[in-house]
C-alpha atoms as a PDB file:
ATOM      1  CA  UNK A   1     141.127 107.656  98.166  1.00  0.00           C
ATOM      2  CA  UNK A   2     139.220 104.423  97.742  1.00  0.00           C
ATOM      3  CA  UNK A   3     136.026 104.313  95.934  1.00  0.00           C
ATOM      4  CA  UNK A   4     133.493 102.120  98.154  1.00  0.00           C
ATOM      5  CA  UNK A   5     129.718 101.449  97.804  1.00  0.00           C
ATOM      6  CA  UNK A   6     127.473 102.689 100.308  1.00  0.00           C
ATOM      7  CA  UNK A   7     123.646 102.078 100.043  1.00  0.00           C
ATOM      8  CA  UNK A   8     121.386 104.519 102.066  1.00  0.00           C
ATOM      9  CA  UNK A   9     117.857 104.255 103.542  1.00  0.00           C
ATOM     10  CA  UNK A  10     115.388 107.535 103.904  1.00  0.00           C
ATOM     11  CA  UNK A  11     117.947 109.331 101.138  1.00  0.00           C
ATOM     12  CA  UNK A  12     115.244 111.903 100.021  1.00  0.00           C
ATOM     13  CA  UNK A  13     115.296 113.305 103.523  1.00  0.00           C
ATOM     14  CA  UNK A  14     117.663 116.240 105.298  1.00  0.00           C
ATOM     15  CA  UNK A  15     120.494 114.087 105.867  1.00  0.00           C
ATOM     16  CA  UNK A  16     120.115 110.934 103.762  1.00  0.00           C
ATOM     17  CA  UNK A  17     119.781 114.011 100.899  1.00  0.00           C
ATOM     18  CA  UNK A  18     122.933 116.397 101.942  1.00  0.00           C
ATOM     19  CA  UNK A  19     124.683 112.458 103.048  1.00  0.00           C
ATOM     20  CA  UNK A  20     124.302 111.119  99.387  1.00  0.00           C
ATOM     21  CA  UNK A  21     125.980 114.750  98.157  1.00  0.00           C
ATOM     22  CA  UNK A  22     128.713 114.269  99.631  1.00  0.00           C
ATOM     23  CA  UNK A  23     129.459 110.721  99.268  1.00  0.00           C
ATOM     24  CA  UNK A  24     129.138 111.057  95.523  1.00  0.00           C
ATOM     25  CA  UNK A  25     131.231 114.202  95.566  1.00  0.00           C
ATOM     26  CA  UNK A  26     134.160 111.547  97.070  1.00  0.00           C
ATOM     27  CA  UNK A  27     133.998 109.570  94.515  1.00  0.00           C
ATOM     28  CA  UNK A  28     131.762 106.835  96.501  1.00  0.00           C
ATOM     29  CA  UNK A  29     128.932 104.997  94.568  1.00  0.00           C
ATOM     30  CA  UNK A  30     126.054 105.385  96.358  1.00  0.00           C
ATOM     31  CA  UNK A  31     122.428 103.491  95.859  1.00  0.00           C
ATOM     32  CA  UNK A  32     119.220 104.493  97.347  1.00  0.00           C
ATOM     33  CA  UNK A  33     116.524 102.679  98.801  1.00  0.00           C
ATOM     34  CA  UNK A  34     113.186 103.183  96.631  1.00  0.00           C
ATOM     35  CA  UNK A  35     109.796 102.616  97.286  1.00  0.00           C
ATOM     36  CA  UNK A  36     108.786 102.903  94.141  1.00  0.00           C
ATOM     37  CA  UNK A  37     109.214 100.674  91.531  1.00  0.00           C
ATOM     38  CA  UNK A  38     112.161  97.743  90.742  1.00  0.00           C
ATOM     39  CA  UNK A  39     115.732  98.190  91.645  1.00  0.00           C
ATOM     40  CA  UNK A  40     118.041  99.730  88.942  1.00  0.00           C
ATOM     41  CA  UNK A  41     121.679 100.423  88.481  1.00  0.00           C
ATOM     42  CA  UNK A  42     121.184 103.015  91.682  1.00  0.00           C
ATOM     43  CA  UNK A  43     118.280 102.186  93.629  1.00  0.00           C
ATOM     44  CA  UNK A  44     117.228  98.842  95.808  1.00  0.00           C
ATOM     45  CA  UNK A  45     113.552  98.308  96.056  1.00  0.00           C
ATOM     46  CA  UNK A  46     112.020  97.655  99.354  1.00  0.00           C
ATOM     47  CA  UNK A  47     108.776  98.128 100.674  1.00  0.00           C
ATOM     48  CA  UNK A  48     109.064  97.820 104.740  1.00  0.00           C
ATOM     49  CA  UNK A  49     105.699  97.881 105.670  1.00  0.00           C
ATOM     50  CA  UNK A  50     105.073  94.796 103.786  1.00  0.00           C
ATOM     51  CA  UNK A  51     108.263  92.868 104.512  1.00  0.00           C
ATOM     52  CA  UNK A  52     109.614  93.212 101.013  1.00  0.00           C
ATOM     53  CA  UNK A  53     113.558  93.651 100.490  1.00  0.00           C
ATOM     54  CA  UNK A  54     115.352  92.975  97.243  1.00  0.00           C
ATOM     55  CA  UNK A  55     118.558  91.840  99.245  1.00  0.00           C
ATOM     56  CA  UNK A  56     120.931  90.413  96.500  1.00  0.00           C
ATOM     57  CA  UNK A  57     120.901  93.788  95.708  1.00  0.00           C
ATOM     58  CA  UNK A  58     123.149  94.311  98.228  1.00  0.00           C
ATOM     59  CA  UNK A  59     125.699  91.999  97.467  1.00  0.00           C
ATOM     60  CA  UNK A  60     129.365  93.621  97.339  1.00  0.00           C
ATOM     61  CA  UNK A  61     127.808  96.373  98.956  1.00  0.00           C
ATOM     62  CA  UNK A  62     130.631  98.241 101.492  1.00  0.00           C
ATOM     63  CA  UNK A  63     128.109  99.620 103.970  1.00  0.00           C
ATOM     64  CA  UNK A  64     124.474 100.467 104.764  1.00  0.00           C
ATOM     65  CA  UNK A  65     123.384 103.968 106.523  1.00  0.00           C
ATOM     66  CA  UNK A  66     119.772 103.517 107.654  1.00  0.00           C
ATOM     67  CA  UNK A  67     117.674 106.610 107.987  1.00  0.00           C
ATOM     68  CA  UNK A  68     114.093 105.935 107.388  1.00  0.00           C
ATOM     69  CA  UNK A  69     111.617 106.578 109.534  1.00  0.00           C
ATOM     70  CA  UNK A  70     108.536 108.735 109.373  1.00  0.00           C
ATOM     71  CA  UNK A  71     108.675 111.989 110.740  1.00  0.00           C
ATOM     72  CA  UNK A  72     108.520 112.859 114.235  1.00  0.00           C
ATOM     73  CA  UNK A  73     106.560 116.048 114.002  1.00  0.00           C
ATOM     74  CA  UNK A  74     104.934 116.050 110.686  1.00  0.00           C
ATOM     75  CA  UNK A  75     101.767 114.850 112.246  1.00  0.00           C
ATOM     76  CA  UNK A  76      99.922 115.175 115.637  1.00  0.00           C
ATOM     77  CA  UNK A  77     100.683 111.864 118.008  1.00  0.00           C
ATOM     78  CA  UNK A  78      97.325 110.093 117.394  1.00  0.00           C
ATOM     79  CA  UNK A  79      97.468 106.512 118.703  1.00  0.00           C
ATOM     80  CA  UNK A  80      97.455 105.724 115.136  1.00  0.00           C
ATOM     81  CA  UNK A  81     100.275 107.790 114.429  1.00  0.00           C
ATOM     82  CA  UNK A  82     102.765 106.778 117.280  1.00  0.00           C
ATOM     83  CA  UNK A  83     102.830 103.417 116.085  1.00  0.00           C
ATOM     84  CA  UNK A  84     103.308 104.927 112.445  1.00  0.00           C
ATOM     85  CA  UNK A  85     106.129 106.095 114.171  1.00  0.00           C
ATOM     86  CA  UNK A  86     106.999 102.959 115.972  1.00  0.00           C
ATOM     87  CA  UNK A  87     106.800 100.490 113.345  1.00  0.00           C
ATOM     88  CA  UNK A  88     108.655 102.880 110.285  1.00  0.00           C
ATOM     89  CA  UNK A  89     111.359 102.461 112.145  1.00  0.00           C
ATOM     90  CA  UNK A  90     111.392  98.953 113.987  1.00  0.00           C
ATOM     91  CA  UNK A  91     110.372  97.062 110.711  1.00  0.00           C
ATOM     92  CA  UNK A  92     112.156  98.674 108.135  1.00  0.00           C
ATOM     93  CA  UNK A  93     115.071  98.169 110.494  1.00  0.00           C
ATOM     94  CA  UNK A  94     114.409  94.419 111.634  1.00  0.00           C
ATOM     95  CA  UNK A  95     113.942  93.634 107.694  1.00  0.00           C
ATOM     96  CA  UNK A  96     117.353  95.670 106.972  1.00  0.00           C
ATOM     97  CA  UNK A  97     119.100  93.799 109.299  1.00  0.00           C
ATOM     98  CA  UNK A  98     118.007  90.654 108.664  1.00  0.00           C
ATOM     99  CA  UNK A  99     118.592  90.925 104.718  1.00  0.00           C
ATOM    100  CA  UNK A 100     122.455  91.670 105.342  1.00  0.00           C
ATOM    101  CA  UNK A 101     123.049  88.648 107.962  1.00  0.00           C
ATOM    102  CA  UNK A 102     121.486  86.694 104.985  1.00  0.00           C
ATOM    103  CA  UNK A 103     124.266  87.225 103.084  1.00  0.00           C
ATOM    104  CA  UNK A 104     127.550  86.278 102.877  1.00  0.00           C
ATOM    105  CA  UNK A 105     129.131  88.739 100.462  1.00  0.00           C
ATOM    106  CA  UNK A 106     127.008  91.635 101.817  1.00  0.00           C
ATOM    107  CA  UNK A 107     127.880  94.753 104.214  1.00  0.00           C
ATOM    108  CA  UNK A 108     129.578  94.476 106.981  1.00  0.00           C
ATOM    109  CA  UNK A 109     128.841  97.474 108.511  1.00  0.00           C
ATOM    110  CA  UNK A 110     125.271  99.203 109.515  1.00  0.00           C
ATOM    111  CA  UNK A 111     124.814 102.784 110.769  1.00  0.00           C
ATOM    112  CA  UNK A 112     121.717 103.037 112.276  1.00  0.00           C
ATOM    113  CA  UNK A 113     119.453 105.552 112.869  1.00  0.00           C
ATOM    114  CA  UNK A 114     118.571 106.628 116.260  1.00  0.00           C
ATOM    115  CA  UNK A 115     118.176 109.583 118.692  1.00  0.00           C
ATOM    116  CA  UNK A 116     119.301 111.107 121.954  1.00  0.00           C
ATOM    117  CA  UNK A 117     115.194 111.056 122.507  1.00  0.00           C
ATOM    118  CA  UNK A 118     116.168 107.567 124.115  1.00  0.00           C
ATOM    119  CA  UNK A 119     117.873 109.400 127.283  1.00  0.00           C
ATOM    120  CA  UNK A 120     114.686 111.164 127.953  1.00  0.00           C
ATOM    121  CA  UNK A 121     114.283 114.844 129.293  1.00  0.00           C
ATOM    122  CA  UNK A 122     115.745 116.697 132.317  1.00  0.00           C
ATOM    123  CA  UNK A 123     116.864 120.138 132.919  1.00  0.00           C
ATOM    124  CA  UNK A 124     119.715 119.383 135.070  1.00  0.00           C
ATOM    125  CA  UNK A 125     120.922 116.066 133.914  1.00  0.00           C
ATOM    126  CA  UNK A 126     123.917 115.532 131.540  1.00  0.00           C
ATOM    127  CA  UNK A 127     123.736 112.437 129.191  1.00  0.00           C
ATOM    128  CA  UNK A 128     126.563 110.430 127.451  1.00  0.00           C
ATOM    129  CA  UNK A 129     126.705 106.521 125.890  1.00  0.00           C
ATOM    130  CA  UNK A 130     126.550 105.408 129.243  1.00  0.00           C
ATOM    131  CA  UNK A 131     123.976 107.128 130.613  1.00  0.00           C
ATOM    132  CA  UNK A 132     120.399 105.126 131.079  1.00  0.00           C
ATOM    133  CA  UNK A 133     117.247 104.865 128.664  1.00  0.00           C
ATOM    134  CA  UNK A 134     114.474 107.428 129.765  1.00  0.00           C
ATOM    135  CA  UNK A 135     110.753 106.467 129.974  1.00  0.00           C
ATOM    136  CA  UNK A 136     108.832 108.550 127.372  1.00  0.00           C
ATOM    137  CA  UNK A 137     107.427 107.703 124.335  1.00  0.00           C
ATOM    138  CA  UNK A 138     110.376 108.663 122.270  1.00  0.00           C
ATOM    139  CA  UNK A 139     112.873 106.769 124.453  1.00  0.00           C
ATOM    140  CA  UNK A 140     111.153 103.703 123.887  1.00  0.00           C
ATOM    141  CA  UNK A 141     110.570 103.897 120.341  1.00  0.00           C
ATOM    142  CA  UNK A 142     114.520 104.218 120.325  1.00  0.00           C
ATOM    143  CA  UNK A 143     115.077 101.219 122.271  1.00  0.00           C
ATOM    144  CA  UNK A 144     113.124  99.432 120.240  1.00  0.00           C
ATOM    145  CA  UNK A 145     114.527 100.918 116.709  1.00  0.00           C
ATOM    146  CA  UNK A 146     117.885  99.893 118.437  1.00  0.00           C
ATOM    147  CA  UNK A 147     117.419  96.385 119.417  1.00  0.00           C
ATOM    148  CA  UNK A 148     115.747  95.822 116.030  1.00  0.00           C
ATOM    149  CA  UNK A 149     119.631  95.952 114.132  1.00  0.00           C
ATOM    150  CA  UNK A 150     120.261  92.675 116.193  1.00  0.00           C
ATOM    151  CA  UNK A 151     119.906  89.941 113.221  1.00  0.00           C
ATOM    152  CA  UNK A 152     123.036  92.197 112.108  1.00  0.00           C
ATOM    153  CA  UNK A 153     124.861  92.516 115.005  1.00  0.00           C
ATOM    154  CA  UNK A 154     125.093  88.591 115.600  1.00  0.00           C
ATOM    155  CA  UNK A 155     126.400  87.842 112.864  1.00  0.00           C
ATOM    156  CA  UNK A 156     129.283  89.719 112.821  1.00  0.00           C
ATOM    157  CA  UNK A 157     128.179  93.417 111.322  1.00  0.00           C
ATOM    158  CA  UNK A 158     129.427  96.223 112.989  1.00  0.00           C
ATOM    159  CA  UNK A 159     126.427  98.069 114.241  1.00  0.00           C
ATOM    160  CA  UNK A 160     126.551 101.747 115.283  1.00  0.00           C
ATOM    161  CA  UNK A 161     123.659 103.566 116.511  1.00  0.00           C
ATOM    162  CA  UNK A 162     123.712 107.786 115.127  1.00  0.00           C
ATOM    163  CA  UNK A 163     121.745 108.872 117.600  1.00  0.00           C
ATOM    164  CA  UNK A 164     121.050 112.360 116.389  1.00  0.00           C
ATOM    165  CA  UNK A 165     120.276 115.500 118.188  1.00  0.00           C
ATOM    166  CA  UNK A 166     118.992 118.065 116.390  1.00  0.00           C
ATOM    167  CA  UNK A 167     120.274 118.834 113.096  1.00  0.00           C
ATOM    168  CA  UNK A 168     120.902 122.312 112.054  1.00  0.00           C
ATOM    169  CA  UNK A 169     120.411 123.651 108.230  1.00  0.00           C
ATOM    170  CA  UNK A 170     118.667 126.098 106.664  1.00  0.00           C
ATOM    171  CA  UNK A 171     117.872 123.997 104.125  1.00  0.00           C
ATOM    172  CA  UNK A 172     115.486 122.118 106.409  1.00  0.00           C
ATOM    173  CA  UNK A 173     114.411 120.538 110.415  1.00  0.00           C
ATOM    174  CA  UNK A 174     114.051 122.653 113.104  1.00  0.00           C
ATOM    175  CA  UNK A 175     116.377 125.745 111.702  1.00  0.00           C
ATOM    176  CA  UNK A 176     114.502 126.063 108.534  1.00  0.00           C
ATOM    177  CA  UNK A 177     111.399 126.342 110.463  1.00  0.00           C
ATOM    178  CA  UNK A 178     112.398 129.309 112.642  1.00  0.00           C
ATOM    179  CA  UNK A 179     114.155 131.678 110.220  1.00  0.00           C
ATOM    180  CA  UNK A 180     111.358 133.645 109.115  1.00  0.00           C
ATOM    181  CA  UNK A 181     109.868 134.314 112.467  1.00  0.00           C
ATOM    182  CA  UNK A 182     113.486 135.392 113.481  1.00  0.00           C
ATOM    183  CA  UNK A 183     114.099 137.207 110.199  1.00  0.00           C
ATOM    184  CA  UNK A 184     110.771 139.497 111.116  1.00  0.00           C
ATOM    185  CA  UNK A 185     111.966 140.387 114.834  1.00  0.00           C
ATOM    186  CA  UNK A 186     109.832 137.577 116.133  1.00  0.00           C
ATOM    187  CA  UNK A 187     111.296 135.040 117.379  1.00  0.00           C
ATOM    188  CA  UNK A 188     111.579 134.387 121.402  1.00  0.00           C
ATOM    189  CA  UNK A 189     112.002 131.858 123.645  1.00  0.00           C
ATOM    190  CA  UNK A 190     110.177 128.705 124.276  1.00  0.00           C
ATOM    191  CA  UNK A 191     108.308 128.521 127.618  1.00  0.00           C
ATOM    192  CA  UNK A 192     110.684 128.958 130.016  1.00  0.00           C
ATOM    193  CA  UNK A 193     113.827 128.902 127.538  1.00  0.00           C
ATOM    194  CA  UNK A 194     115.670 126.701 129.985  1.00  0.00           C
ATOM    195  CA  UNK A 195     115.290 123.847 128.284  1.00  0.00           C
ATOM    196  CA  UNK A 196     118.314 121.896 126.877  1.00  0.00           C
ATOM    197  CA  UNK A 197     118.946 122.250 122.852  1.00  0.00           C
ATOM    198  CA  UNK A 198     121.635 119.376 122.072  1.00  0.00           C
ATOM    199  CA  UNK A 199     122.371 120.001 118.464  1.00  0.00           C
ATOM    200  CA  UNK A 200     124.841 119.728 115.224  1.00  0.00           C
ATOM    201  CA  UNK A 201     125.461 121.477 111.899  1.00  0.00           C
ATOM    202  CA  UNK A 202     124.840 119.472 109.263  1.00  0.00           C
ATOM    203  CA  UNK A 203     127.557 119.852 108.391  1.00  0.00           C
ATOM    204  CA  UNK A 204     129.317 117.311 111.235  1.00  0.00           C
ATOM    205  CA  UNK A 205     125.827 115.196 110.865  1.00  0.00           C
ATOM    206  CA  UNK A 206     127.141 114.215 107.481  1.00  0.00           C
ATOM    207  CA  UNK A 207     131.027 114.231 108.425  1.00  0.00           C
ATOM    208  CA  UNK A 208     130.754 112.030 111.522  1.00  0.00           C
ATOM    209  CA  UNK A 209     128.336 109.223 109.600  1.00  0.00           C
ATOM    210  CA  UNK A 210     131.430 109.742 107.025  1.00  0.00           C
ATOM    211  CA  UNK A 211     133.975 109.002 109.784  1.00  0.00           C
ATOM    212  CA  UNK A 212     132.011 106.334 111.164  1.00  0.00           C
ATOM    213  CA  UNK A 213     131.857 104.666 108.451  1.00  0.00           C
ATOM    214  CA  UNK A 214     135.224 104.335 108.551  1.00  0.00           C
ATOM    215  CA  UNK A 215     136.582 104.339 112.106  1.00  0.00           C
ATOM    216  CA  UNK A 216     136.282 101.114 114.268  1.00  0.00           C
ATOM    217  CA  UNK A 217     133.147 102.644 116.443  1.00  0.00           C
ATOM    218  CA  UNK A 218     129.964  99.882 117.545  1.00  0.00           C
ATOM    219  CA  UNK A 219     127.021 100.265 119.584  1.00  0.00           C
ATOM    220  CA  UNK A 220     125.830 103.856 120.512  1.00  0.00           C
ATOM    221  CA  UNK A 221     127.215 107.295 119.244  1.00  0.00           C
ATOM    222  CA  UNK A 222     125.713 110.202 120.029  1.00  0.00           C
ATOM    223  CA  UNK A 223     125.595 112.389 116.820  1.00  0.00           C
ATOM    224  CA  UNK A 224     125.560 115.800 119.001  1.00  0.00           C
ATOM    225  CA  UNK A 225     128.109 119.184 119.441  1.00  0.00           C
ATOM    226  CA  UNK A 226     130.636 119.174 122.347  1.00  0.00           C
ATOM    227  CA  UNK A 227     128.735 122.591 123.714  1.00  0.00           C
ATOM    228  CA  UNK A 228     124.529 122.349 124.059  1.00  0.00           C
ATOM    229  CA  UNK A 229     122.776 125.289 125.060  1.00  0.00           C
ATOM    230  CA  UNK A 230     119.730 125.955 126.587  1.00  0.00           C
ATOM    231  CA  UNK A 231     117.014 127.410 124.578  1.00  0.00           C
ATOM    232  CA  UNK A 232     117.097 130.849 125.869  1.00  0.00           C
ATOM    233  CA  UNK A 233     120.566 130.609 124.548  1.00  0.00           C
ATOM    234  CA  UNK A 234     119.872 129.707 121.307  1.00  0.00           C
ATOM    235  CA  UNK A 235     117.154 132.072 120.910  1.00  0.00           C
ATOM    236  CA  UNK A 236     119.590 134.668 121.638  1.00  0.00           C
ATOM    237  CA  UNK A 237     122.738 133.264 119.617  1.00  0.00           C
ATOM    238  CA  UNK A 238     120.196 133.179 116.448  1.00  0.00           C
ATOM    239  CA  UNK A 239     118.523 136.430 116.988  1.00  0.00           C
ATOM    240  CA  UNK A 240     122.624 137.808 117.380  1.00  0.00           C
ATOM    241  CA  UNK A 241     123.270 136.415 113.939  1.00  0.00           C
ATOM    242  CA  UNK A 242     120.323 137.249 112.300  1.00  0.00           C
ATOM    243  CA  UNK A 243     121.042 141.108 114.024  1.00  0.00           C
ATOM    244  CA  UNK A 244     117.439 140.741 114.797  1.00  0.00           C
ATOM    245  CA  UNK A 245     115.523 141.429 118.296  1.00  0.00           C
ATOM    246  CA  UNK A 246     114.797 137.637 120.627  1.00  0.00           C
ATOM    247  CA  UNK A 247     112.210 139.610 122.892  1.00  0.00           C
ATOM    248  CA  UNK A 248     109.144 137.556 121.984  1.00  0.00           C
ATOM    249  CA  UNK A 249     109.037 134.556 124.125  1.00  0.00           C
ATOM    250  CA  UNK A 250     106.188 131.763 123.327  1.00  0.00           C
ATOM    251  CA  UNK A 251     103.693 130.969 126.082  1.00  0.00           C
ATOM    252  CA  UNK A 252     103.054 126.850 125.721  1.00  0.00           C
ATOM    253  CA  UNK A 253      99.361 126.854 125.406  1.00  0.00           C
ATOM    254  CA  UNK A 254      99.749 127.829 121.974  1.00  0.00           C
ATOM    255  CA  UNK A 255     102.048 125.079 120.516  1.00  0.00           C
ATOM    256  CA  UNK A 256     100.141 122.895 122.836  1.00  0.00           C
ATOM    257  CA  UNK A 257      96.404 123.523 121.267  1.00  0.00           C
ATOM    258  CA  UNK A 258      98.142 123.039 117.852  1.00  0.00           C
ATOM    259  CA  UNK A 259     100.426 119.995 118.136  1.00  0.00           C
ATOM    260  CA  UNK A 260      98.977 118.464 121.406  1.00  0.00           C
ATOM    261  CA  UNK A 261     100.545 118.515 124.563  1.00  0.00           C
ATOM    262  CA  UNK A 262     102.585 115.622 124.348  1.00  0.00           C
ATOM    263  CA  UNK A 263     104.105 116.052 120.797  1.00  0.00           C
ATOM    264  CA  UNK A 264     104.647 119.684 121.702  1.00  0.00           C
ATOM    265  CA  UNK A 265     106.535 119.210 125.003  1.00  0.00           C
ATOM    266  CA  UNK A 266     108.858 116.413 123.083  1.00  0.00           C
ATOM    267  CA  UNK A 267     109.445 118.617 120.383  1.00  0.00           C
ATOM    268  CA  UNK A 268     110.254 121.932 122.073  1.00  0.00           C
ATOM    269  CA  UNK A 269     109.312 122.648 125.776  1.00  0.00           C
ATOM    270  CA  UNK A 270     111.411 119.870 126.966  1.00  0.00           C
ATOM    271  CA  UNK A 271     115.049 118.779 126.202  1.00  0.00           C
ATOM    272  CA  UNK A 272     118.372 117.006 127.163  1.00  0.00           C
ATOM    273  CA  UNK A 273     122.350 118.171 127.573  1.00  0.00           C
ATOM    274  CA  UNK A 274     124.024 115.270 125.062  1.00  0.00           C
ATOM    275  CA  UNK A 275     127.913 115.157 124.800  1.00  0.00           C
ATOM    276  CA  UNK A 276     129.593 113.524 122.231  1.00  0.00           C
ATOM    277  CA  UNK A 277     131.843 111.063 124.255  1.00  0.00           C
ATOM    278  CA  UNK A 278     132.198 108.218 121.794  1.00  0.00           C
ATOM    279  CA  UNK A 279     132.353 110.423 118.827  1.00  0.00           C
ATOM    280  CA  UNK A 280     135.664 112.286 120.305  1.00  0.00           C
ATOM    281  CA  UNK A 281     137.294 109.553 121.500  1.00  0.00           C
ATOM    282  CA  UNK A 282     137.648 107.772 118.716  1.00  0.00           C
ATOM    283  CA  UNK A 283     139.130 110.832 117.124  1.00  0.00           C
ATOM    284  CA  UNK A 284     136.678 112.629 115.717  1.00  0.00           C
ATOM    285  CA  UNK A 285     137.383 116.370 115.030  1.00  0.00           C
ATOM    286  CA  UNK A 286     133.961 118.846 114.953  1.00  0.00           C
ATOM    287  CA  UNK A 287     133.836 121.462 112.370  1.00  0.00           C
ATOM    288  CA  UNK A 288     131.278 123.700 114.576  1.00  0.00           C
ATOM    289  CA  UNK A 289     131.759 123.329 118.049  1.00  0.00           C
ATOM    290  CA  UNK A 290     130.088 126.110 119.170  1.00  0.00           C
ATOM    291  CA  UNK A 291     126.695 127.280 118.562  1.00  0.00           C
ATOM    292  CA  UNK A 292     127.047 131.039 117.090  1.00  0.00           C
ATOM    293  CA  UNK A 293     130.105 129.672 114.160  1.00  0.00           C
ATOM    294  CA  UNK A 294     127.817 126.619 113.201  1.00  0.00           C
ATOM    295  CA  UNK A 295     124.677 129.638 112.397  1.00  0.00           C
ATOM    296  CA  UNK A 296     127.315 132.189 110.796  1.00  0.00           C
ATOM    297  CA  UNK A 297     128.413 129.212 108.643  1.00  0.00           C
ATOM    298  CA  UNK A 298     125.573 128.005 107.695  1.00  0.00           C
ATOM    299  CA  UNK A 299     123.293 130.968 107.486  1.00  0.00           C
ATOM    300  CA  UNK A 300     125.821 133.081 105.071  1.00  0.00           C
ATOM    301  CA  UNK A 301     125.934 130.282 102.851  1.00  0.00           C
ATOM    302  CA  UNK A 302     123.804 130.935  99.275  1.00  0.00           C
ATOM    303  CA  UNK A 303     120.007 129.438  99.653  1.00  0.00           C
END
């Protein structure tokens, strides 16, 4: 197996963290992107915000996977914040692109960050690679985080765009944050539970960027199981697993007075159905396909 370099952005998070694991445990070298401090023999400085890159850095470099970006839900949507949002990603994108067109010995391919957010919400919609940009806030923070790998793209990078759906460990995300409600018998369903839950195991989060990285794939990849559910469904399938009750639904004005109403509706009273086109035609094989093996796997796992 060859040994390549790969250089990762957001690396301290849930999948730049379990992404770096397993690259290393393949025998890749792998350098992370630090704010902190000067580069070393594993880490590239760069500072996003104020247009700073230290781009020889990544000369001979094989490949770039860019995850940074600051979190969706870690703080209510102030104006302030959305464009927190906004420009984490756009910038630190735009200057990551940019820095690898500069060179001529650099990578030559970029795995992007993005999201199935950019297809926007509907109930009775189904949404591949093809399928249009939605409206909302999310969707056009994606188009945007998207068209900001361009520098890269015309020069001759291949550019592939993960976007995500929602990634499922118990280590962290959206999982991590519902296992002790479901653990006590109280977990339920989200408003009306008919919401669509597009989501993948970790486990193939880190596996496709790993086949990606290798396989001939540009433009937009949805990072996403072959079977969704809805969120009724995955209130049950959890509560099933956990051999705990799923009787306690949650009314929205709750989540709403505590996140705000728009945060809280893009976060979990509102949803899309996301298949994985690209990612199976080009070959790719998915560890979990269905919902109840990916929670069994990951949930009898030591914490």
């Amino acid at each position: 197996m060859t040994s390549r370099t790969i250089a990762i952005t957001g690396a301290s998070g849930l999948i730049g963290t379990a992404l770096a694991n397993h690259l290393t445990a393949r025998g890749d070298r792998v350098l992370k992107f630090t704010r902190t401090g000067r580069s070393s023999d594993t880490t590239i400085a760069w500072n996003p915000a104020s247009g700073q890159i230290d781009g020889t850095r990544l000369s001979g470099v094989d490949a770039v996977v860019h995850l940074a970006g600051a979190g969706i839900g870690d703080k209510r949507w102030t104006a302030e914040y959305k464009r927190e949002i906004l420009e984490s990603r756009t910038k630190s994108t735009a200057l990551l692109a940019q820095a690898m067109a500069d060179l001529s010995d650099g990578p030559k391919i970029l795995l992007s960050g993005s999201a199935i957010g950019i297809y926007g919400a509907s109930e009775t919609l189904t949404f591949d690679e093809q399928s249009q940009n939605g409206s909302t806030f999310l969707a056009d923070v994606c188009q945007q985080w998207e068209a900001a790998t361009d520098p890269a793209s015309k020069v001759g990078i291949r550019v592939a765009h993960l976007r995500t759906g929602i990634v499922l460990s118990p280590a962290g995300g959206a999982l991590a944050k519902l296992l002790p409600l479901f653990k006590i018998g109280a977990g339920g369903k989200m408003g009306t539970g008919k919401q669509w839950q597009s989501w993948i195991s970790i486990d193939d989060e880190i596996a496709a960027i790993d086949f990606l990285l290798s396989a001939n794939v540009t433009g937009a990849v949805n990072l996403t199981a072959p079977q969704p559910v809805t969120q009724g469904e995955f209130t049950k399938v959890l509560a099933k697993v956990l051999h705990r009750p799923s009787f306690m639904p949650v009314p929205s004005f709750g989540p709403k007075l505590l996140l705000g109403g728009e945060l809280a509706d893009a976060l979990l009273f509102t949803g899309q159905k996301v298949l994985p086109r690209i990612l199976q035609g080009a070959g790719y094989s998915f560890i979990h396909s269905d919902l109840e093996s990916a929670l069994r796997s990951l949930l009898q796992r030591p914490s």
